[in-house]
Protein backbone atom coordinates (compact mmCIF):
# COMPACT_ATOMS: atom_id res chain seq x y z
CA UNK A 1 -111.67 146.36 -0.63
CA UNK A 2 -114.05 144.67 2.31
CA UNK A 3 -116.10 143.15 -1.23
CA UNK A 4 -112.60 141.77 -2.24
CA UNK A 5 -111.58 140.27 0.48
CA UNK A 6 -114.87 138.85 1.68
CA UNK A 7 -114.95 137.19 -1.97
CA UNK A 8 -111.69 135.90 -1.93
CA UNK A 9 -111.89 134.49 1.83
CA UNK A 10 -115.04 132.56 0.09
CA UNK A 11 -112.94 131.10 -2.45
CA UNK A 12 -110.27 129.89 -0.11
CA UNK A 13 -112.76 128.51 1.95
CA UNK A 14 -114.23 127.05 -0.97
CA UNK A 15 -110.82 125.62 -2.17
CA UNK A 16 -110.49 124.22 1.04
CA UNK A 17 -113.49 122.04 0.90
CA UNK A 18 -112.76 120.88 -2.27
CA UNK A 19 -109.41 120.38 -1.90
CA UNK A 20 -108.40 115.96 -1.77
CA UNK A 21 -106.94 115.26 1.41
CA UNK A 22 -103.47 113.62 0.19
CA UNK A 23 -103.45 109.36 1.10
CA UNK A 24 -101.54 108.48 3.93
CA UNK A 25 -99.17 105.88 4.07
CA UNK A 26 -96.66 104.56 6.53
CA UNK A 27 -92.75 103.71 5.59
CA UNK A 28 -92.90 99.68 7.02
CA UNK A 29 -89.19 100.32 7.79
CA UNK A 30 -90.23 101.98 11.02
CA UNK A 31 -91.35 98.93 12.27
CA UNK A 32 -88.27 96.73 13.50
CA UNK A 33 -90.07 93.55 12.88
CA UNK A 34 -90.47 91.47 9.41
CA UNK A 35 -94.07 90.05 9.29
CA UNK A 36 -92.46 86.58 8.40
CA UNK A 37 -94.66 84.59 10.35
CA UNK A 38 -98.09 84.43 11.58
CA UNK A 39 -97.49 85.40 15.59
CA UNK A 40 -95.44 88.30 14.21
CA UNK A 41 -98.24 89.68 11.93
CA UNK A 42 -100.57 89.57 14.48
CA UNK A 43 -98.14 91.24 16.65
CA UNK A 44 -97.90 94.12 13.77
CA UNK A 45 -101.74 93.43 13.36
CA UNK A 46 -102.53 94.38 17.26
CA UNK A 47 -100.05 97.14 17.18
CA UNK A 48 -102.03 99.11 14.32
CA UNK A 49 -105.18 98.42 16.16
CA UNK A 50 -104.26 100.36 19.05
CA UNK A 51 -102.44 103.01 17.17
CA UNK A 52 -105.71 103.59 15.19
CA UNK A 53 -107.99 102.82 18.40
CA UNK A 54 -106.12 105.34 19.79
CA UNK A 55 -106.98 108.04 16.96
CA UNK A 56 -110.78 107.24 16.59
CA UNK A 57 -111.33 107.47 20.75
CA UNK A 58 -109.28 111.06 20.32
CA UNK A 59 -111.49 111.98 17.37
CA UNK A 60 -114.91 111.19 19.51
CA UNK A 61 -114.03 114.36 21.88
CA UNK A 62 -113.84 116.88 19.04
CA UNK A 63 -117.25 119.07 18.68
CA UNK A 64 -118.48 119.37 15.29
CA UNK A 65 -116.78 122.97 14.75
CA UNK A 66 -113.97 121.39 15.60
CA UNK A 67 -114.22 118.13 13.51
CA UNK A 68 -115.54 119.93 10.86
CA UNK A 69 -112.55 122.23 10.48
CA UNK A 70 -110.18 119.04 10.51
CA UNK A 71 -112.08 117.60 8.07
CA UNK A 72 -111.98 120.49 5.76
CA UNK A 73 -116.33 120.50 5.69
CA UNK A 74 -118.16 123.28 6.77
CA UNK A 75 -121.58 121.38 6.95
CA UNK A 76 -120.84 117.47 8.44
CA UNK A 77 -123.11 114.73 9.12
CA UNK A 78 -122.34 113.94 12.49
CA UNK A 79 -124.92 110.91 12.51
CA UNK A 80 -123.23 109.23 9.95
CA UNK A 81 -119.81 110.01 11.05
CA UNK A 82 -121.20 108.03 14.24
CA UNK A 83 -122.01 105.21 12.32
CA UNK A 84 -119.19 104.66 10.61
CA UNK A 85 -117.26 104.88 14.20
CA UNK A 86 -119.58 102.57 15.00
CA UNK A 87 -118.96 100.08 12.74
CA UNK A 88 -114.92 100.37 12.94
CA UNK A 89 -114.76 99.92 16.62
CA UNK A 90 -116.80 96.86 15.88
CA UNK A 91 -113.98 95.95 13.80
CA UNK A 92 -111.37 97.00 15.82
CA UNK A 93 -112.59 94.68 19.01
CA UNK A 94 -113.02 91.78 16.68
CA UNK A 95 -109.71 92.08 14.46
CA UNK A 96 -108.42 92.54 18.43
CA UNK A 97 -109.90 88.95 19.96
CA UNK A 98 -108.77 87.16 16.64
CA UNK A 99 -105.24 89.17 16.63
CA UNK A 100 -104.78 87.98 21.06
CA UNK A 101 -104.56 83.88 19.94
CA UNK A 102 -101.57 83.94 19.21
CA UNK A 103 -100.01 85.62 22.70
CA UNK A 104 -98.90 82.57 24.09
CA UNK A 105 -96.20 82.96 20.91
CA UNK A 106 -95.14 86.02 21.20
CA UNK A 107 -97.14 88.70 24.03
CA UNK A 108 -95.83 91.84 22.67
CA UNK A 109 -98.93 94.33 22.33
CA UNK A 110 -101.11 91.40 24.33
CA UNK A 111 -103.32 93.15 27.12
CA UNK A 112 -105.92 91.52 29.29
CA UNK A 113 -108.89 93.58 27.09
CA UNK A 114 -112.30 91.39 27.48
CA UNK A 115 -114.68 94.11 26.09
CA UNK A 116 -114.73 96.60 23.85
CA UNK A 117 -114.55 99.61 26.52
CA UNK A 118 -111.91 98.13 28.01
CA UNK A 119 -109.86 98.16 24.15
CA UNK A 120 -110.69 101.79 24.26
CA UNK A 121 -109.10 102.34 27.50
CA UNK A 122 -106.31 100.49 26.48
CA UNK A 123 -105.65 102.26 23.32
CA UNK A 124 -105.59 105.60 24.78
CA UNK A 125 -102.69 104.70 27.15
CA UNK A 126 -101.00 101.90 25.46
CA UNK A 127 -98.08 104.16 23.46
CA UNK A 128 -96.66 105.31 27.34
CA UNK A 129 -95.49 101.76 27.60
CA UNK A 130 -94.63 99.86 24.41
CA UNK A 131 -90.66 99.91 25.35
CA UNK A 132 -88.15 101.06 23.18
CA UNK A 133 -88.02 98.64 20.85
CA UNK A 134 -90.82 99.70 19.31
CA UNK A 135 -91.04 103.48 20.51
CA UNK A 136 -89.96 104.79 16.34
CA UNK A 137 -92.85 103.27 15.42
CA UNK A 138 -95.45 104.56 17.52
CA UNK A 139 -95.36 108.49 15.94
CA UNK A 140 -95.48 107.51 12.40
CA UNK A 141 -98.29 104.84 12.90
CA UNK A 142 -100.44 107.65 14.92
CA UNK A 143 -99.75 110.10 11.86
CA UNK A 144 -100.92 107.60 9.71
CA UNK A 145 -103.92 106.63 11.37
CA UNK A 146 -104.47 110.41 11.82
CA UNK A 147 -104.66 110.82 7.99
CA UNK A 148 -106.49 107.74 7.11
CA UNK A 149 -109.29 107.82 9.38
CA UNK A 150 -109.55 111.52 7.96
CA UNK A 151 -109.84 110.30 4.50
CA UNK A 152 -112.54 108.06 6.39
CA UNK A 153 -114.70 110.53 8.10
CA UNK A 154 -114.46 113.05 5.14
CA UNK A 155 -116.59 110.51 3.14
CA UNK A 156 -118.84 110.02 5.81
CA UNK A 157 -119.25 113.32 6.41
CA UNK A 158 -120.62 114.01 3.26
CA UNK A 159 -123.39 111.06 3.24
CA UNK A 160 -126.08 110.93 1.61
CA UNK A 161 -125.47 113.50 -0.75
CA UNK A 162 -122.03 112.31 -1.83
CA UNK A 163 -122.54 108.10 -1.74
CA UNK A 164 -118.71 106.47 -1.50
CA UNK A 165 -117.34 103.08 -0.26
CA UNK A 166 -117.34 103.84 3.50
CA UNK A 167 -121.03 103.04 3.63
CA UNK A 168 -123.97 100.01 2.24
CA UNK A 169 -126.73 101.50 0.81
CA UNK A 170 -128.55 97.93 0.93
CA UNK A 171 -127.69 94.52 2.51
CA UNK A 172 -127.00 92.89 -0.52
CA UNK A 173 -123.70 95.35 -1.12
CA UNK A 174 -120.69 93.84 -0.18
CA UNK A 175 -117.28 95.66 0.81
CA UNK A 176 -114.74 92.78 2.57
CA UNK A 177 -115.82 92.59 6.49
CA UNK A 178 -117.76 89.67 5.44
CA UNK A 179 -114.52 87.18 4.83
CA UNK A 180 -112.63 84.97 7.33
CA UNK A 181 -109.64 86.51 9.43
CA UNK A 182 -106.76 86.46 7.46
CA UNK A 183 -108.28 86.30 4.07
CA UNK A 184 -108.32 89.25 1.39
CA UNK A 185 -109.64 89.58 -2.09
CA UNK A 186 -107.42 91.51 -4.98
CA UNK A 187 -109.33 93.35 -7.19
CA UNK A 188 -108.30 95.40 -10.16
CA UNK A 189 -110.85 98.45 -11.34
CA UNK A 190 -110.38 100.96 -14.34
CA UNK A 191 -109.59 98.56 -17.17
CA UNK A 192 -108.48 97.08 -19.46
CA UNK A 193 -105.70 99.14 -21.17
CA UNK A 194 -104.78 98.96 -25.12
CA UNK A 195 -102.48 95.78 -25.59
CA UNK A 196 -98.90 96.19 -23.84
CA UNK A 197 -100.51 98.88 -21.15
CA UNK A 198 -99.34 97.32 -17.49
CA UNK A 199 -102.66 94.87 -17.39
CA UNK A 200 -100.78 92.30 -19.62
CA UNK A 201 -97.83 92.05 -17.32
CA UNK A 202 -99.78 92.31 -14.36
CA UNK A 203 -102.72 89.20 -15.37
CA UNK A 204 -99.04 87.15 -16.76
CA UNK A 205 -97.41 88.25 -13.01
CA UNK A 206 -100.99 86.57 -11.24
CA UNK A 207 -100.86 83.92 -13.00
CA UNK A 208 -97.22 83.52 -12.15
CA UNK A 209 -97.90 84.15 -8.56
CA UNK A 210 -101.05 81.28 -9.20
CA UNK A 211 -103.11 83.74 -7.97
CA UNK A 212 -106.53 85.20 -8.71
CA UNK A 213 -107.93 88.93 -9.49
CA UNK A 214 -111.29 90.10 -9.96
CA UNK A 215 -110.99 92.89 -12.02
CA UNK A 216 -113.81 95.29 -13.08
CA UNK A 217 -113.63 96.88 -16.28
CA UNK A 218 -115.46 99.43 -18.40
CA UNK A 219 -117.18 98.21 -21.33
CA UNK A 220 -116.20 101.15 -23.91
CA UNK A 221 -112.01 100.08 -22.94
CA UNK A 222 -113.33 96.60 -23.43
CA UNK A 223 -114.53 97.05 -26.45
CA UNK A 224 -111.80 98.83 -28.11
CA UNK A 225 -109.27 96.36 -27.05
CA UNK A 226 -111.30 93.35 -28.46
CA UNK A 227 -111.70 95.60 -31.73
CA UNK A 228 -107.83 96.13 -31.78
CA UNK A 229 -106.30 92.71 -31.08
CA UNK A 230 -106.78 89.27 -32.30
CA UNK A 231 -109.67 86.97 -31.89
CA UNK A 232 -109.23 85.48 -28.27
CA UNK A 233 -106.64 87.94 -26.87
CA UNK A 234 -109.20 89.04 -24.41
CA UNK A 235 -109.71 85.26 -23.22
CA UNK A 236 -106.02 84.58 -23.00
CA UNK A 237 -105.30 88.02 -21.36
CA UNK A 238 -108.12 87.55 -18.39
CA UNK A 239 -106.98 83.58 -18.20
CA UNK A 240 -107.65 82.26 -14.61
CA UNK A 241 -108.87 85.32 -13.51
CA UNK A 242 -112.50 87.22 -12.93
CA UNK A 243 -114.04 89.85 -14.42
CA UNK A 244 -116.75 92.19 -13.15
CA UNK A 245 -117.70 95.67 -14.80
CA UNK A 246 -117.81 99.20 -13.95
CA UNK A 247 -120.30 100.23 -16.31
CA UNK A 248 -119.43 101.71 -20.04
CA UNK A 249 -117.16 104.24 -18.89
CA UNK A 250 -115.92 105.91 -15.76
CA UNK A 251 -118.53 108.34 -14.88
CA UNK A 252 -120.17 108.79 -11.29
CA UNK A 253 -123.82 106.28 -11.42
CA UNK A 254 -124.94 108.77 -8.82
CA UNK A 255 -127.01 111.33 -10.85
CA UNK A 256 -126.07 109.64 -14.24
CA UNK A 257 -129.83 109.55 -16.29
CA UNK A 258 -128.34 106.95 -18.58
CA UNK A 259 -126.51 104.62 -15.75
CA UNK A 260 -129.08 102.14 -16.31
CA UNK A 261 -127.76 101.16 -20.16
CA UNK A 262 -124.00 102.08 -18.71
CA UNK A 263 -124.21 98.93 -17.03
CA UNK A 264 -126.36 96.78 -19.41
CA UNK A 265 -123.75 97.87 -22.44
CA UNK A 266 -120.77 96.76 -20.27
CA UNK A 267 -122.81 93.58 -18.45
CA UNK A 268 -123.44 92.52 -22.24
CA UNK A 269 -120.47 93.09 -23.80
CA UNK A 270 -118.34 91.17 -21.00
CA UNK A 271 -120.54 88.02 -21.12
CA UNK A 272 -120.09 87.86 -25.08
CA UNK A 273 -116.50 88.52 -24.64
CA UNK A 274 -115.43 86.79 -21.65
CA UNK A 275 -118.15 83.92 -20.99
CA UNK A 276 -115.81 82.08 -18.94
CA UNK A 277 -114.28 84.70 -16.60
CA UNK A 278 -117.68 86.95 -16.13
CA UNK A 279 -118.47 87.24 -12.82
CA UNK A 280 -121.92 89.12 -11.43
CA UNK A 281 -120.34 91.91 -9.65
CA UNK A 282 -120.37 95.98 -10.06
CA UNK A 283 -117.81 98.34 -8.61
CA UNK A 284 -119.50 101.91 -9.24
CA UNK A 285 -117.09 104.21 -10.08
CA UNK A 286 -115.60 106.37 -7.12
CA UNK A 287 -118.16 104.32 -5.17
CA UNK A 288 -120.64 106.50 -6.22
CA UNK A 289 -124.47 104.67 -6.68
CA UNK A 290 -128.01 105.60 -6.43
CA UNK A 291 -129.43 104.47 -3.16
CA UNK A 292 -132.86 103.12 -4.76
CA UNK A 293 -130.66 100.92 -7.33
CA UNK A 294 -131.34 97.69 -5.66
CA UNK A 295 -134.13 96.21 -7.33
CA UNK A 296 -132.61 97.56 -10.82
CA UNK A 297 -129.32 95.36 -9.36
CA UNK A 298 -131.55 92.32 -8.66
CA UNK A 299 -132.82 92.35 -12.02
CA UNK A 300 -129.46 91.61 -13.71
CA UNK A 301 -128.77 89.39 -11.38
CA UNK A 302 -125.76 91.49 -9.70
CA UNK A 303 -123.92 92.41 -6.76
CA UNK A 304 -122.36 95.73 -5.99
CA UNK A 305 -118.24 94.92 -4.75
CA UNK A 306 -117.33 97.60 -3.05
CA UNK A 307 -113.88 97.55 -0.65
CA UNK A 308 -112.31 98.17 2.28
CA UNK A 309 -108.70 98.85 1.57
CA UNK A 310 -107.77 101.56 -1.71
CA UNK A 311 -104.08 100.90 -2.48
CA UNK A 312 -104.39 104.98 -3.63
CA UNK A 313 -102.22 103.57 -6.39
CA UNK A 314 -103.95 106.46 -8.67
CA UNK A 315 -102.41 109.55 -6.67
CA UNK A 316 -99.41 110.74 -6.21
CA UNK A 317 -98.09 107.58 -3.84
CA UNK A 318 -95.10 105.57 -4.91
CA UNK A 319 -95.48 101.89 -6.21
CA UNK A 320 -93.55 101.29 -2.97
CA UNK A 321 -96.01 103.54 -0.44
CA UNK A 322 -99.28 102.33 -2.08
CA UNK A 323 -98.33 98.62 -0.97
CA UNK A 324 -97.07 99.79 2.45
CA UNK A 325 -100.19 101.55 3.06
CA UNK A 326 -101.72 98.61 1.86
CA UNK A 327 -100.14 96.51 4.33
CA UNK A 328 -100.78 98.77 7.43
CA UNK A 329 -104.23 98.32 6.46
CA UNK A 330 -103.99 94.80 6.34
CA UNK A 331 -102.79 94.83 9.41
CA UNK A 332 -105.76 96.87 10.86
CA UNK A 333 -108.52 95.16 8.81
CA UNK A 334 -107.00 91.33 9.13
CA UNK A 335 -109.32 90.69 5.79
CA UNK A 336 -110.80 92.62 3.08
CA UNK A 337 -111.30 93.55 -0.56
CA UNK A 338 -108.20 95.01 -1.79
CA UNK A 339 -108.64 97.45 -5.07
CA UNK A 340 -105.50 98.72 -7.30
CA UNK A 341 -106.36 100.17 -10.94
CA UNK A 342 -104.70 97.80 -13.48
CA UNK A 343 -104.51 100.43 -16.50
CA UNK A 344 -102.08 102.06 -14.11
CA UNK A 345 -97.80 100.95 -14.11
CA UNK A 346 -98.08 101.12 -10.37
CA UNK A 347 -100.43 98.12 -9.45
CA UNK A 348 -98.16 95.36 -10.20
CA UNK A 349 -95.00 96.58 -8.33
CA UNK A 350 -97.46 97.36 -5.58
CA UNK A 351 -99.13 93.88 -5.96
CA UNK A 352 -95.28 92.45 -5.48
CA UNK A 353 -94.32 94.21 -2.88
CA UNK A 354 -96.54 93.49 -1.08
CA UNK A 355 -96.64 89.54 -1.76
CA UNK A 356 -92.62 89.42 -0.89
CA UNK A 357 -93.42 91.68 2.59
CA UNK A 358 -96.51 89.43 3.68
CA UNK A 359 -95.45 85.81 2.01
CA UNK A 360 -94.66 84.43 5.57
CA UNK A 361 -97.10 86.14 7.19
CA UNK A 362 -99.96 83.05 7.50
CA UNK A 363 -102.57 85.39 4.92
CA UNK A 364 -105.02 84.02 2.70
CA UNK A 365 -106.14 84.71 -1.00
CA UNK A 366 -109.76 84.79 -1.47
CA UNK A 367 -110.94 82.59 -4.62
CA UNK A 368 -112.40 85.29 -6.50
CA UNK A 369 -115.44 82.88 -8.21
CA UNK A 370 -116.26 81.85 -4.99
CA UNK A 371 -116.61 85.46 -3.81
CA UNK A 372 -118.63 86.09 -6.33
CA UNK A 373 -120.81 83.14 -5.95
CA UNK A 374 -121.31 84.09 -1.79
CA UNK A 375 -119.91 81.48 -1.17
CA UNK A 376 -116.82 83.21 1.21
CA UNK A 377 -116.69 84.55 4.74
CA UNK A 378 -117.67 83.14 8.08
């Protein structure tokens, strides 16, 4: 019996590690403001930075047992979990000083912070005394932030062995901190679907909208479209958009032998199909890359897109909760690459939501050619 249990403690532990943390997101409704003009997003904006200040300073006094054990890891790498804090308070002071200029509009959420310690400070106190107009807000945003910086540790946690988004593996890697305040990048991975799958309605709806997508597709769905649909469907369906690849099908480039030809196949069949909406960039799938894949990168003369804010749009979230948690994180972030999956019926009800919520709001669409060229940010 002491053989039984032992082994079947192991495999509940084991589930446990293995087990996805579900995405948070936060019902908007429980904040009482529309973001229907600049000072008021920025009011929103400095809000979620001290909600989510506020959760990363609590998260520093943990010891590793203890973060470990939240995090559902039994082995964590606590130096890059410290880099990744790092690099988000970094964030979090600047998003702060750009979110403070417009105080003289509307103060709410404005303290007299001139340095990062002092944000820290501020954050841990700052819920005591927000008044009660906001006070139905402040639990849900902390549970939120809770969550998501969770889903944000977890994959630094498990660095190197288990690459991901949350960290470059060389400078030339780009994830969305490098744009202007205020400016975000939609991107679309996963694609295309066969013809009448949601991509058609969602590339028609961005159009529409005269907006741009970059979306990264996989060279064997590619392929099988162009094969099943008339000559120059592919050009009329990616019209006035970008397109980037995600090798020949979605598989992990980690340990992949063969992810070498994955993305020559897909980098060659895109340029033959799509001449005029190619664009140089790779989004490995899951964010999953090998770390000494730079020069191979340099070679075919591309970048690797990562992002900075997953509309979770492929789990069990709502059309509706994917773009509110996509909003929050907004918010937080003030700019960054945005990713939905296109071959999925959520991304363009998402993708409007989220437009009608924010369409006052003073935000900016990143050109996606000129992202590609380098020529955005500061």
């Amino acid at each position: 019996m002491r053989i039984v249990a032992a082994l079947l403690a192991m495999l509940l532990g084991l589930a446990a590690q293995a087990a996805p943390m579900p995405p948070a997101s936060l019902d908007r409704s429980q904040w009482p403001e529309q973001l229907d003009s600049p000072p008021l997003f920025d009011v929103a904006s400095r809000a979620e930075i001290l909600s989510f200040a506020r959760v990363l300073h609590e998260s520093e006094l943990l010891d590793d047992a203890a973060l470990g054990a939240r995090l559902g890891l039994r082995q964590i790498n606590l130096q890059k979990i410290r880099a990744v804090r790092a690099q988000m308070w970094q964030r979090l002071w600047q998003g702060y000083q750009q979110a403070q200029r417009s105080c003289e509009q509307d103060a709410s959420f404005c303290y007299l912070v001139e340095s990062m310690s002092e944000l820290r400070s501020k954050a841990a106190t700052f819920a005591s005394d927000v008044g009660t107009f906001y006070t139905g807000w402040v639990e849900p945003s902390y549970q939120f932030h809770v969550r998501y910086l969770d889903e944000q540790l977890r994959k630094a946690a498990l660095l190197p062995q288990t690459s991901s988004e949350i960290e470059r593996l060389s400078s030339g890697e780009r994830s969305g901190d490098e744009l202007n305040d205020r400016m975000f990048l939609l991107t679309f991975a996963g694609g295309p679907g066969p013809e009448g799958s949601p991509v058609d309605a969602l590339t028609a709806y961005l159009r529409k909208q005269r907006l741009q997508g970059t979306f990264f597709v996989l060279g064997s769905r590619l392929q099988q479209r162009r094969d099943a649909t008339p000559a120059g469907s592919l050009a009329r369906l990616y019209g006035g958009q970008c397109v980037g690849i995600q090798g020949w099908e979605y598989r992990s480039h980690a340990q992949w032998q063969g992810w070498q030809d994955s993305i020559k196949r897909a980098q060659a069949r895109v340029q033959a199909d799509l001449p005029g909406q190619y664009v140089p960039l790779f989004r490995p799938p899951y964010g999953q890359r090998r770390a000494d894949g730079e020069a191979f990168m340099a070679s075919q003369q591309l970048s690797v897109s990562l992002w900075d804010i997953d509309a979770q749009d492929d789990t069990a979230l709502t059309a509706e909760a994917s773009a509110q948690r996509v909003v929050t994180l907004m918010l937080l972030w003030r700019k960054g690459v945005i990713q939905f999956h296109d071959s999925l019926p959520k991304a363009q009800p998402a993708l409007q939501w989220l437009l009608q919520h924010t369409a006052q709001s003073g935000l900016g669409w990143e050109d996606c050619h000129d992202y590609a060229a380098g020529e955005s940010g500061v």
